[in-house]
Protein backbone atom coordinates (compact mmCIF):
# COMPACT_ATOMS: atom_id res chain seq x y z
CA UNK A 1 130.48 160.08 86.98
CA UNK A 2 127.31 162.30 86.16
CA UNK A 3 125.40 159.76 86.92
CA UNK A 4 127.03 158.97 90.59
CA UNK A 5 126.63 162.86 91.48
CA UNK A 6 123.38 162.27 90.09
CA UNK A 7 121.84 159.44 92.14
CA UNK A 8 123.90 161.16 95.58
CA UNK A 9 122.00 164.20 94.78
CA UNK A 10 118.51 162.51 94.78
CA UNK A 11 119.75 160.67 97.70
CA UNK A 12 120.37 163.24 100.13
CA UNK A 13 117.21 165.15 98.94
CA UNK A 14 115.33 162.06 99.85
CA UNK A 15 116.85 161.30 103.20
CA UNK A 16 116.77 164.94 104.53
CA UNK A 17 112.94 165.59 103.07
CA UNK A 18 110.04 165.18 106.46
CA UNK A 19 108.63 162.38 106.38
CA UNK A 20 105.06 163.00 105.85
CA UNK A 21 103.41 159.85 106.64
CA UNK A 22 100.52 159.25 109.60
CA UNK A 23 103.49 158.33 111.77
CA UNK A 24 106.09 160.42 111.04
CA UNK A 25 109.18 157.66 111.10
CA UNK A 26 110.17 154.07 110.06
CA UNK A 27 108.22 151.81 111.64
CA UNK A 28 110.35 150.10 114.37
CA UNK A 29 110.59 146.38 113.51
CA UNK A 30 112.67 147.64 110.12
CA UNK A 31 114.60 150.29 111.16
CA UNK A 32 117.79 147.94 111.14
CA UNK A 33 117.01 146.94 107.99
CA UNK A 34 115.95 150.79 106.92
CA UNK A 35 119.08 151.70 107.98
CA UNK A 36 121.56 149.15 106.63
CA UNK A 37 120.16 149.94 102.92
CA UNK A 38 120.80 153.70 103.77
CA UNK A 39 123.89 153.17 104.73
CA UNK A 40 125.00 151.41 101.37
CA UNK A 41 126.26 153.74 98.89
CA UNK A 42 124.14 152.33 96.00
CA UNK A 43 120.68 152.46 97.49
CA UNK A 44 118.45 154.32 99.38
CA UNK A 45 115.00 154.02 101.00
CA UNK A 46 111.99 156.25 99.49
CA UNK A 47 109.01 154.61 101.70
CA UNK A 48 108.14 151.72 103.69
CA UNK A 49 105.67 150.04 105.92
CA UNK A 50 106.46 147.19 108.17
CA UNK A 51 102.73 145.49 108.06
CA UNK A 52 99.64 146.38 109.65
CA UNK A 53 96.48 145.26 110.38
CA UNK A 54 94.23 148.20 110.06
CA UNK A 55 90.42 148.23 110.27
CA UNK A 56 88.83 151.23 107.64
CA UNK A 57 85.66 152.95 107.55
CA UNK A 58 84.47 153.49 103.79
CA UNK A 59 81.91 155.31 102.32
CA UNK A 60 78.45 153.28 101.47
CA UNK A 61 78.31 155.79 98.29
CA UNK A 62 81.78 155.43 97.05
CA UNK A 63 82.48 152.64 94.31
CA UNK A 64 85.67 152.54 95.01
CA UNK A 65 88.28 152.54 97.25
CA UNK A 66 89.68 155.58 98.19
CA UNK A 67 92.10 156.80 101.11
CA UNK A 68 90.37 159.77 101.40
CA UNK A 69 86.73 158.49 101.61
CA UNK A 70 88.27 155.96 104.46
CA UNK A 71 88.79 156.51 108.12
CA UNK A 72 90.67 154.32 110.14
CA UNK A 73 89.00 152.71 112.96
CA UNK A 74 91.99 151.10 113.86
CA UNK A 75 95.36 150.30 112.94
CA UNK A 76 98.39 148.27 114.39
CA UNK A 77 101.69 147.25 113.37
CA UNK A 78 101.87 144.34 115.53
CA UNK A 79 99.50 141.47 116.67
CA UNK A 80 95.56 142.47 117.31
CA UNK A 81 93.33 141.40 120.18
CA UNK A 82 89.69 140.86 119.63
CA UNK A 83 87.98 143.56 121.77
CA UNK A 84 89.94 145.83 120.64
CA UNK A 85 88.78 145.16 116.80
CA UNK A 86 84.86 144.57 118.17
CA UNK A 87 85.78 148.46 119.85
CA UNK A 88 86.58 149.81 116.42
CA UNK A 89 83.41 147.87 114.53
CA UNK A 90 81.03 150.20 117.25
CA UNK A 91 82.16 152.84 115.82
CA UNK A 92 81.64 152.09 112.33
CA UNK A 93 78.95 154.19 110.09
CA UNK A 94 79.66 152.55 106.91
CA UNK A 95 81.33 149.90 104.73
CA UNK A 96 84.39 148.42 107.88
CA UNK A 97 86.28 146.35 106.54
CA UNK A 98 89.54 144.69 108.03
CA UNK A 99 92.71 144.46 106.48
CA UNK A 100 96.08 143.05 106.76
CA UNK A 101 99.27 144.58 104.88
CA UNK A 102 102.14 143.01 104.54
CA UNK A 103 105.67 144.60 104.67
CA UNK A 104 106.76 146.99 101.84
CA UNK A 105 109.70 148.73 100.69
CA UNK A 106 110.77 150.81 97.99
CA UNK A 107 114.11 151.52 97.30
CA UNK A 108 115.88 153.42 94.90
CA UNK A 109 119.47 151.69 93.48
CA UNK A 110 121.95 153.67 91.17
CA UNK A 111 122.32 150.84 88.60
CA UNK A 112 119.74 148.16 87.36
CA UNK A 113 122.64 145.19 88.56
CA UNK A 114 121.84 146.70 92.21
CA UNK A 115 117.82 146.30 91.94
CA UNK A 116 118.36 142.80 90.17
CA UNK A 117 120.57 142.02 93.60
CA UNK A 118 118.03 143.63 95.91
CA UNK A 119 114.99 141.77 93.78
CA UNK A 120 116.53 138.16 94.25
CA UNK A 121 117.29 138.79 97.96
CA UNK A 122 114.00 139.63 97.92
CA UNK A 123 112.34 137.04 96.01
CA UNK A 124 114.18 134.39 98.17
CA UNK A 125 113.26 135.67 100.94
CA UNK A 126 109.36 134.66 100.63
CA UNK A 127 108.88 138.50 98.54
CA UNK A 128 107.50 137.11 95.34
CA UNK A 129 105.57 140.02 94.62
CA UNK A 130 108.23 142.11 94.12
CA UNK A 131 109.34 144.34 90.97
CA UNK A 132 112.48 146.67 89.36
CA UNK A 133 110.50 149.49 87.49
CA UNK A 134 112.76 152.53 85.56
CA UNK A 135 111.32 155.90 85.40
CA UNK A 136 111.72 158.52 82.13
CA UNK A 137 114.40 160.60 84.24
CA UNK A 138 116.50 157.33 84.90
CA UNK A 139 115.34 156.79 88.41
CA UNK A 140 115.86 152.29 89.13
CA UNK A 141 112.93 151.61 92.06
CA UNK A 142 113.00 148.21 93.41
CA UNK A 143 109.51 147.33 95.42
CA UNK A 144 109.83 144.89 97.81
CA UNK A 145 106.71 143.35 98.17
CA UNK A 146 104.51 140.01 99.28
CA UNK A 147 100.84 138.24 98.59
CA UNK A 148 99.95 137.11 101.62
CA UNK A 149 97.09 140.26 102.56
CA UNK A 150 93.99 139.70 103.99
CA UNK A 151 90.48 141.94 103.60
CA UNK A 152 87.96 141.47 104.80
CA UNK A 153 84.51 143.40 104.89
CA UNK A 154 82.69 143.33 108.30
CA UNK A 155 79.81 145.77 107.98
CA UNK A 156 77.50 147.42 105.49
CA UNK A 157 75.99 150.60 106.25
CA UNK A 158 76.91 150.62 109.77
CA UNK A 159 75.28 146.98 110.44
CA UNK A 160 77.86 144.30 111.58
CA UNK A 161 77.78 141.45 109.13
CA UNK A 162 79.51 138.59 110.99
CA UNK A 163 79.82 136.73 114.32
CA UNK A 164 81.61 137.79 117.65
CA UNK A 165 82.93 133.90 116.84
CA UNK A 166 84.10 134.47 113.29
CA UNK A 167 85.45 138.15 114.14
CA UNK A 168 88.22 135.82 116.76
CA UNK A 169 88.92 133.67 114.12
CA UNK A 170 90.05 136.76 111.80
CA UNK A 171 92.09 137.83 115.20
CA UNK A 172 93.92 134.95 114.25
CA UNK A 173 94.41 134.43 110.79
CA UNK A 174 95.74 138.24 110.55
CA UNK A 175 97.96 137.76 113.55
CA UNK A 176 99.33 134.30 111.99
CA UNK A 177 99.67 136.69 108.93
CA UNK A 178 101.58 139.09 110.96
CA UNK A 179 103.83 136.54 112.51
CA UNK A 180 104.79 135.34 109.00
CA UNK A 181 105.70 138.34 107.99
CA UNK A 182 108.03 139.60 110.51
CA UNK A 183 109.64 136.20 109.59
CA UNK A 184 110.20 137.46 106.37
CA UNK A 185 111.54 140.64 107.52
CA UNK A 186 114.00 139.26 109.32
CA UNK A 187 114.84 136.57 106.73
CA UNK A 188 115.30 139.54 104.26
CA UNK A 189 117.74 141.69 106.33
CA UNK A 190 119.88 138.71 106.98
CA UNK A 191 119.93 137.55 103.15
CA UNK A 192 120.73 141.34 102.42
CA UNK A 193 123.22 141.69 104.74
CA UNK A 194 125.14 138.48 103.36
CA UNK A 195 124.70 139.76 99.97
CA UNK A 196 126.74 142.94 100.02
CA UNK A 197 129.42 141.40 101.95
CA UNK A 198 130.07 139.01 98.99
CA UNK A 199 129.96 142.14 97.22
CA UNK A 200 131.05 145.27 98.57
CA UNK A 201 134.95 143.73 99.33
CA UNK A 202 135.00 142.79 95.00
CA UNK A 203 132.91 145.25 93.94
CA UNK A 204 131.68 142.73 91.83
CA UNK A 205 127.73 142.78 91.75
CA UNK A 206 127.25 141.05 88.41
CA UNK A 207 128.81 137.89 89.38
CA UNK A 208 126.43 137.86 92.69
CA UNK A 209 123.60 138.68 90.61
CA UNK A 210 124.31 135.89 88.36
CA UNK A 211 125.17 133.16 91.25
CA UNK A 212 121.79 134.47 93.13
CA UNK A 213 119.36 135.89 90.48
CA UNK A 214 116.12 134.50 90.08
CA UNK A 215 116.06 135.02 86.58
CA UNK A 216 117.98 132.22 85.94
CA UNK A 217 117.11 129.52 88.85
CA UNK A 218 113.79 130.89 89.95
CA UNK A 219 112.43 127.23 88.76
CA UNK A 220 115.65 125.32 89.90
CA UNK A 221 116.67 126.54 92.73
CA UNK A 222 120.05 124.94 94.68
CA UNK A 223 119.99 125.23 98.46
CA UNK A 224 124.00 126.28 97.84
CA UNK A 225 122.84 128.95 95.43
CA UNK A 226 120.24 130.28 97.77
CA UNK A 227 121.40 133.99 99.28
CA UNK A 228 120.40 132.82 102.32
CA UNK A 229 121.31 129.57 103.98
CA UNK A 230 119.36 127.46 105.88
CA UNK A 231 116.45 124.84 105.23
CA UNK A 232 114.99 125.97 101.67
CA UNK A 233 112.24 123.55 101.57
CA UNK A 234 111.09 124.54 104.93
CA UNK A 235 111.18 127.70 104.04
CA UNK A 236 109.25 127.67 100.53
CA UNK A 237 106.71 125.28 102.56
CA UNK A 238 105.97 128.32 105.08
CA UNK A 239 105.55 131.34 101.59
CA UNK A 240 103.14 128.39 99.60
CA UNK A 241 100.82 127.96 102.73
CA UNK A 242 100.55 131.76 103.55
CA UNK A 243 100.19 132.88 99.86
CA UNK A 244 96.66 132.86 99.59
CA UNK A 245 94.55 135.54 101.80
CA UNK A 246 91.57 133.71 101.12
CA UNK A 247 92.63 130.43 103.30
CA UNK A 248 90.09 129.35 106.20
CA UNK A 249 88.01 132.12 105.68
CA UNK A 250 84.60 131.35 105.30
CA UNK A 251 81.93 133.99 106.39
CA UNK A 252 79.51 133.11 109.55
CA UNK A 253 76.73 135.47 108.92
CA UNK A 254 74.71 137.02 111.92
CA UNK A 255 71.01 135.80 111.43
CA UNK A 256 69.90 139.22 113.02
């Protein structure tokens, strides 16, 4: 029972604490799913992002990348439009380069059965990136996490490096990138949502795990096994194509 106080102590210091990010609250295309983790007595939410594509300013004298030697010429968490990228880049002094983030989400579970759950809803919902890390005082994080970024650099010492034309195809590739991941999002709160209602009613979670966990079918997986139901060859089709950043991305160098 120590432990249960425990983890509802840490829980309602996290949830009551300001949220001291650039925006200041959950981004809105996750606040369902923000909410429904909340809401569950054996998790909790410590940060998140819902994607962006963000254009950044570096330093030409820094080595390496740092928040602080960055300012953001622009940043969106939905779908970019080409003049409005081309009206960051004239602003640029430095190293711009453009980048797209997929969703993240770290969540903090009172017992290492919950992360494994939240890690194969994850997984099989196109997340392969993500991890269940333990800390020294006992603390279980689960990151939810994806591949599928994109950067980018544009300019180099203030002097643009590519094409107005190759500039609209990254419009495209990051917004294809953004449209992939919403998918994701939403694939993920569904699968989650199915998940603890096999569970909460049993209170079960280590026969879910077992029926669902990746650890044991992540190279045989059964469509019936699957958290989530639908088409699973469709959807590991869509995660292959969009797991490499690099894809159609060839530079067109200006000649001036």
């Amino acid at each position: 029972m120590e432990g249960l106080h425990l983890f509802k102590h840490w829980k309602q210091q996290c949830l009551h604490k300001i949220d001291l990010s650039k925006k200041g609250s959950v981004d809105e295309d996750i606040v369902n799913t923000v909410n429904f983790i909340n809401g569950a007595d054996n998790f909790f939410t410590t940060s998140s992002c819902s994607g962006r594509i963000i254009l950044v300013d570096g330093s030409c004298e820094s080595t390496e990348v740092q928040k602080q030697n960055c300012s953001w010429l622009y940043v969106s968490h939905q779908k970019c439009q080409k003049h409005e990228l081309i009206a960051g880049l004239q602003k640029t002094s430095g190293e711009a380069v453009l980048k797209f983030e997929p969703f993240v989400l770290h969540v903090q579970c009172r017992r290492l059965e919950d992360a494994q759950l939240l890690h194969s809803v994850a997984i099989n919902s196109g997340f392969r990136n993500s991890g269940i890390t333990v800390g020294k005082k006992g603390k279980i994080m689960m990151a939810v996490r994806s591949t599928h970024c994109l950067e980018v650099p544009l300019s180099h010492r203030g002097k643009l490096l590519v094409t107005d034309e190759y500039i609209g195809h990254l419009v495209q590739v990051a917004n294809q990138k953004m449209d992939e991941n919403k998918k994701r999002i939403d694939r993920f709160y569904s699968c989650l949502q199915s998940a603890l209602t096999v569970a909460e009613p049993t209170g079960n979670l280590s026969t879910v795990v077992e029926n669902q966990s990746v650890y044991t079918h992540r190279r045989k997986r059964n469509k019936e096994q699957d958290v989530c139901k639908g088409n699973s060859q469709d959807k590991e089709a869509e995660i292959q194509s969009d797991d490499d950043p690099e894809t159609g991305l060839s530079p067109l160098l200006n000649d001036t």
